[in-house]
N, C-alpha and C. Protein backbone atom coordinates (compact mmCIF):
# COMPACT_ATOMS: atom_id res chain seq x y z
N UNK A 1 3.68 12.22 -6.98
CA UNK A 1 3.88 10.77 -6.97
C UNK A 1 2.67 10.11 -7.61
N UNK A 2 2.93 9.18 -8.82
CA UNK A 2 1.73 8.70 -9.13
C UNK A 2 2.26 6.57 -8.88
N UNK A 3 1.42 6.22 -8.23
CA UNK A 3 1.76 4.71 -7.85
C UNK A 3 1.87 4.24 -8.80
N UNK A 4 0.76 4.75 -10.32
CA UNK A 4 0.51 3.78 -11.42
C UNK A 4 2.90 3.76 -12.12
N UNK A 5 3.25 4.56 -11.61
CA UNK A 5 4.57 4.90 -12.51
C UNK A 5 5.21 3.45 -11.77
N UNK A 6 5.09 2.84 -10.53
CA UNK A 6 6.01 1.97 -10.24
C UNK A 6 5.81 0.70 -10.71
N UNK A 7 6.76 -0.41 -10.71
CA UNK A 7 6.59 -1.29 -11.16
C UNK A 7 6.45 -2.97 -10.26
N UNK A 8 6.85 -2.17 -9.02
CA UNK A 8 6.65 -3.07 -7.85
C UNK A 8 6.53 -2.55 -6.36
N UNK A 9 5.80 -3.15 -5.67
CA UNK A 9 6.56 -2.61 -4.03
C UNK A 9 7.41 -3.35 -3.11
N UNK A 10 7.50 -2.57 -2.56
CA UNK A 10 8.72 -2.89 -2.03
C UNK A 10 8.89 -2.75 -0.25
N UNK A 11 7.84 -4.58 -0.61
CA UNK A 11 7.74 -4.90 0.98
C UNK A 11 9.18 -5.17 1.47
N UNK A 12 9.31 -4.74 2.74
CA UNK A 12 10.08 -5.24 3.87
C UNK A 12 10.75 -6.61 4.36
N UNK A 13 11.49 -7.13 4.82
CA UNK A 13 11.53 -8.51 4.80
C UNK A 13 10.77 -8.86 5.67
N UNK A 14 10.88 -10.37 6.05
CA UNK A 14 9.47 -10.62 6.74
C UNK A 14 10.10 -10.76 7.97
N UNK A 15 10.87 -10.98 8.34
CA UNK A 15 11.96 -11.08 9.65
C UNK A 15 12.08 -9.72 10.32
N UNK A 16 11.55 -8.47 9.37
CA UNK A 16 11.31 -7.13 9.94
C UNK A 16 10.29 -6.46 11.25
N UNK A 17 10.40 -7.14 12.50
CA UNK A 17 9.05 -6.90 13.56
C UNK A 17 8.46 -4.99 12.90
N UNK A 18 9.50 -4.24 12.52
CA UNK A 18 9.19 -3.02 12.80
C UNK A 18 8.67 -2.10 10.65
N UNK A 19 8.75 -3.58 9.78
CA UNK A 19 8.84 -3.55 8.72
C UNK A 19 7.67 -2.97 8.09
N UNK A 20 7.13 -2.58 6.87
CA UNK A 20 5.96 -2.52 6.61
C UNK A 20 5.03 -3.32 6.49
N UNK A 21 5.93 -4.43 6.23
CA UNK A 21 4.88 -6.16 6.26
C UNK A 21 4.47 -6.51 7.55
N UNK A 22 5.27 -6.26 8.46
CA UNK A 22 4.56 -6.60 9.65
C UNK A 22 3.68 -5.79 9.89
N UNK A 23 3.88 -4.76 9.82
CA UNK A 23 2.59 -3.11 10.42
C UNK A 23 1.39 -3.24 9.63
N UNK A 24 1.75 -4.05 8.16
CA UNK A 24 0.16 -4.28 7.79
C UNK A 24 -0.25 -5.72 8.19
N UNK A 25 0.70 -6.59 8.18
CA UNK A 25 0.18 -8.05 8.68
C UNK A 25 -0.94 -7.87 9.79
N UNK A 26 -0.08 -6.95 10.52
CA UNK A 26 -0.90 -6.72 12.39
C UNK A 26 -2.36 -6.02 12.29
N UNK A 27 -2.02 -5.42 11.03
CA UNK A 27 -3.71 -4.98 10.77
C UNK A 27 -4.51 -5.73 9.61
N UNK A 28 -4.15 -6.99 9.70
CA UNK A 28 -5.28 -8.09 8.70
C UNK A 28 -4.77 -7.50 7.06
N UNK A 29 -3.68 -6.90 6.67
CA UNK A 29 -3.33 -6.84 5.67
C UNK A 29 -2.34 -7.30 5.14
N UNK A 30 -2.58 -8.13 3.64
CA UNK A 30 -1.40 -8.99 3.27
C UNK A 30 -0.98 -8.41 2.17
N UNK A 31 -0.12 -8.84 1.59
CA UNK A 31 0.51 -8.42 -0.23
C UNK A 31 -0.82 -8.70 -1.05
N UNK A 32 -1.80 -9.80 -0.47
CA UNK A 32 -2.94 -10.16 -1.21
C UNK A 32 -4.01 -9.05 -1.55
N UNK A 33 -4.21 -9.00 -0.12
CA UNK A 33 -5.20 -7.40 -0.28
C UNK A 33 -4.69 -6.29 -1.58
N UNK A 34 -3.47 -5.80 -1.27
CA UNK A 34 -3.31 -4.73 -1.88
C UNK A 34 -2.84 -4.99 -2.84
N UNK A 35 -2.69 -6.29 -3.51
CA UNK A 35 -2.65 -6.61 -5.04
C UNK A 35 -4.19 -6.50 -5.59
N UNK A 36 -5.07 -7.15 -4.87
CA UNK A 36 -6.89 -7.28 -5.22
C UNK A 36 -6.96 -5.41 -5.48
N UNK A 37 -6.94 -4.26 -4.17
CA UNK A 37 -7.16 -3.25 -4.42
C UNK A 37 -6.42 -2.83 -5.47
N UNK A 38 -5.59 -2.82 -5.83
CA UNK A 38 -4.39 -1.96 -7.18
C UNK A 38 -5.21 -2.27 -8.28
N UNK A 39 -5.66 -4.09 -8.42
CA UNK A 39 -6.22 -4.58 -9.76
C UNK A 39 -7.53 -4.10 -9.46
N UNK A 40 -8.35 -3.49 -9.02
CA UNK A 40 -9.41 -2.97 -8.91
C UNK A 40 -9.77 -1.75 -9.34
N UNK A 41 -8.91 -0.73 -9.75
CA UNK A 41 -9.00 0.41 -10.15
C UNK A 41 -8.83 1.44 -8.70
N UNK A 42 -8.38 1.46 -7.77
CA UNK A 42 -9.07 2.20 -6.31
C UNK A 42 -8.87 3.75 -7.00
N UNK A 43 -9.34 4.80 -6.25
CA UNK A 43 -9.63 5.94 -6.11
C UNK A 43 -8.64 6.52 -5.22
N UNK A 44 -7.85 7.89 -6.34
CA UNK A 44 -7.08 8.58 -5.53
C UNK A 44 -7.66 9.30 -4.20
N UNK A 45 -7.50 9.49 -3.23
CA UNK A 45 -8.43 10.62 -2.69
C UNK A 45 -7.17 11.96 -1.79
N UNK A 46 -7.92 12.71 -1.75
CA UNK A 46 -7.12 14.07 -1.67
C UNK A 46 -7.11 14.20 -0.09
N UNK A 47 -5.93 13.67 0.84
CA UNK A 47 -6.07 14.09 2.24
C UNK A 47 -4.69 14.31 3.20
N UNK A 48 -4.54 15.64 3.78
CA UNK A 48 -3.74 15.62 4.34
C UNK A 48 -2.38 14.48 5.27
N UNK A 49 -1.55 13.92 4.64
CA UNK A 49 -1.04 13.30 4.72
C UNK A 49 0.31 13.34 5.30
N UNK A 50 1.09 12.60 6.59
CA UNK A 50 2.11 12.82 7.34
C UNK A 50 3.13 12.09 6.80
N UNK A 51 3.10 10.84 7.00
CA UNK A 51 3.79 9.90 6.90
C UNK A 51 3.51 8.92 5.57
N UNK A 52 3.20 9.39 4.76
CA UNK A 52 2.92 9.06 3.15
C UNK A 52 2.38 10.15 2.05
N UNK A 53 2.96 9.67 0.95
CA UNK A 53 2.95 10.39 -0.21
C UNK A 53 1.72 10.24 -0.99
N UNK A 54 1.07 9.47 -0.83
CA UNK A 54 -0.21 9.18 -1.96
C UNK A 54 -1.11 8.33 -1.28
N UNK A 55 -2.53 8.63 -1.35
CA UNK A 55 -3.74 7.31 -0.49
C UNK A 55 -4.52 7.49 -1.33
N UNK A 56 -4.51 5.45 -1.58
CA UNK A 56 -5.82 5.13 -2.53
C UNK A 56 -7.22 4.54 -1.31
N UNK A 57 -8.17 4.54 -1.84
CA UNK A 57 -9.08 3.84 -1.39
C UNK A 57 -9.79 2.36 -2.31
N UNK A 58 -10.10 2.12 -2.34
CA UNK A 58 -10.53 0.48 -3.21
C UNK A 58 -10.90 -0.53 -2.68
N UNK A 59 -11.71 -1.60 -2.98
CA UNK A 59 -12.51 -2.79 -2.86
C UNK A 59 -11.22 -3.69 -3.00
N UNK A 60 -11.32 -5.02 -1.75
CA UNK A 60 -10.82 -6.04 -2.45
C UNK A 60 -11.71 -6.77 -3.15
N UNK A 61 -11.12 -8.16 -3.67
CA UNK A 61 -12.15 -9.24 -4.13
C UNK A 61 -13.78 -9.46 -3.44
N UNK A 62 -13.21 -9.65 -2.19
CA UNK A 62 -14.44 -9.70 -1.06
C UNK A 62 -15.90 -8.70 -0.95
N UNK A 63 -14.66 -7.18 -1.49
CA UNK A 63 -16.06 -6.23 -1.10
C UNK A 63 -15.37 -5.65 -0.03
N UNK A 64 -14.76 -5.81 0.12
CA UNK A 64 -14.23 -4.83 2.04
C UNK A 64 -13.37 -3.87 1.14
N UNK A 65 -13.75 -2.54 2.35
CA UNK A 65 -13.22 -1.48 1.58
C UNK A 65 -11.51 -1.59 1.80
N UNK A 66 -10.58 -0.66 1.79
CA UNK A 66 -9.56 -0.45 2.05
C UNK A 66 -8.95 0.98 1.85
N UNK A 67 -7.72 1.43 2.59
CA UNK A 67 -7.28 2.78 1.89
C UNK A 67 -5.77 2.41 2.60
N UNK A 68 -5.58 2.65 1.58
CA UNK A 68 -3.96 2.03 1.65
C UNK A 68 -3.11 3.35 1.36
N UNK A 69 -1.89 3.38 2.21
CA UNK A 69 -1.07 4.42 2.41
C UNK A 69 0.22 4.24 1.51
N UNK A 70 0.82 4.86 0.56
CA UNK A 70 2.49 4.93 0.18
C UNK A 70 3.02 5.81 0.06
N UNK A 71 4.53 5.20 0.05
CA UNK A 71 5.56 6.39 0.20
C UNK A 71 6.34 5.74 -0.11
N UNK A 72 7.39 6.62 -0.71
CA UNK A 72 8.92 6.51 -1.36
C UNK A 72 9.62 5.20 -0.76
N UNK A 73 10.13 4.56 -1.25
CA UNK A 73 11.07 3.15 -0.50
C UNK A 73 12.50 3.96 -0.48
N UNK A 74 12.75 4.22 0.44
CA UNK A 74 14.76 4.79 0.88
C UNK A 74 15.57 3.70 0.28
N UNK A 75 15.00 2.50 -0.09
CA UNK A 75 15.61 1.46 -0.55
C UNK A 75 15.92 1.21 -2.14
N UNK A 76 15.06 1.98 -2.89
CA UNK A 76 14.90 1.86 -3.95
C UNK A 76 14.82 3.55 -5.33
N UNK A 77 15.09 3.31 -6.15
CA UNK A 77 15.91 4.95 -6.46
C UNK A 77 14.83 5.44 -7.34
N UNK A 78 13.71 4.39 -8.11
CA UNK A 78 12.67 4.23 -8.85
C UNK A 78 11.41 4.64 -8.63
């Protein structure tokens, strides 16, 4: 899986309590953050992984680190 191949993500609706938008909302993460980290260049890093396919690490605007988790959307065929 390489993230750079997609062309969007593919948040959850927001009406979703159990969605991915909420599970990052609840942890101080918005669509904002992980647009700042993507345009930042982040760093693949190599780590045993359960429940996702690929983890970047990266700076937002601010300077705060981040490592953001993805995986396949069941929703989407791309």
């Amino acid at each position: 899986m390489d993230v750079w191949d997609f062309e969007a993500i593919d948040w959850d609706d927001e009406e979703d309590e159990e969605g991915n938008l909420a599970h990052c909302r609840r942890r101080g993460i918005d669509e904002r953050v992980v647009a700042e980290v993507l345009a930042e260049a982040p760093v693949e890093i190599t780590m045993h992984l359960v429940t996702a396919e690929i983890s970047l690490v990266g700076p937002d605007r601010g300077g705060a680190m981040w490592t953001l988790l993805f995986d396949w959307s069941y929703k989407r065929g791309d």
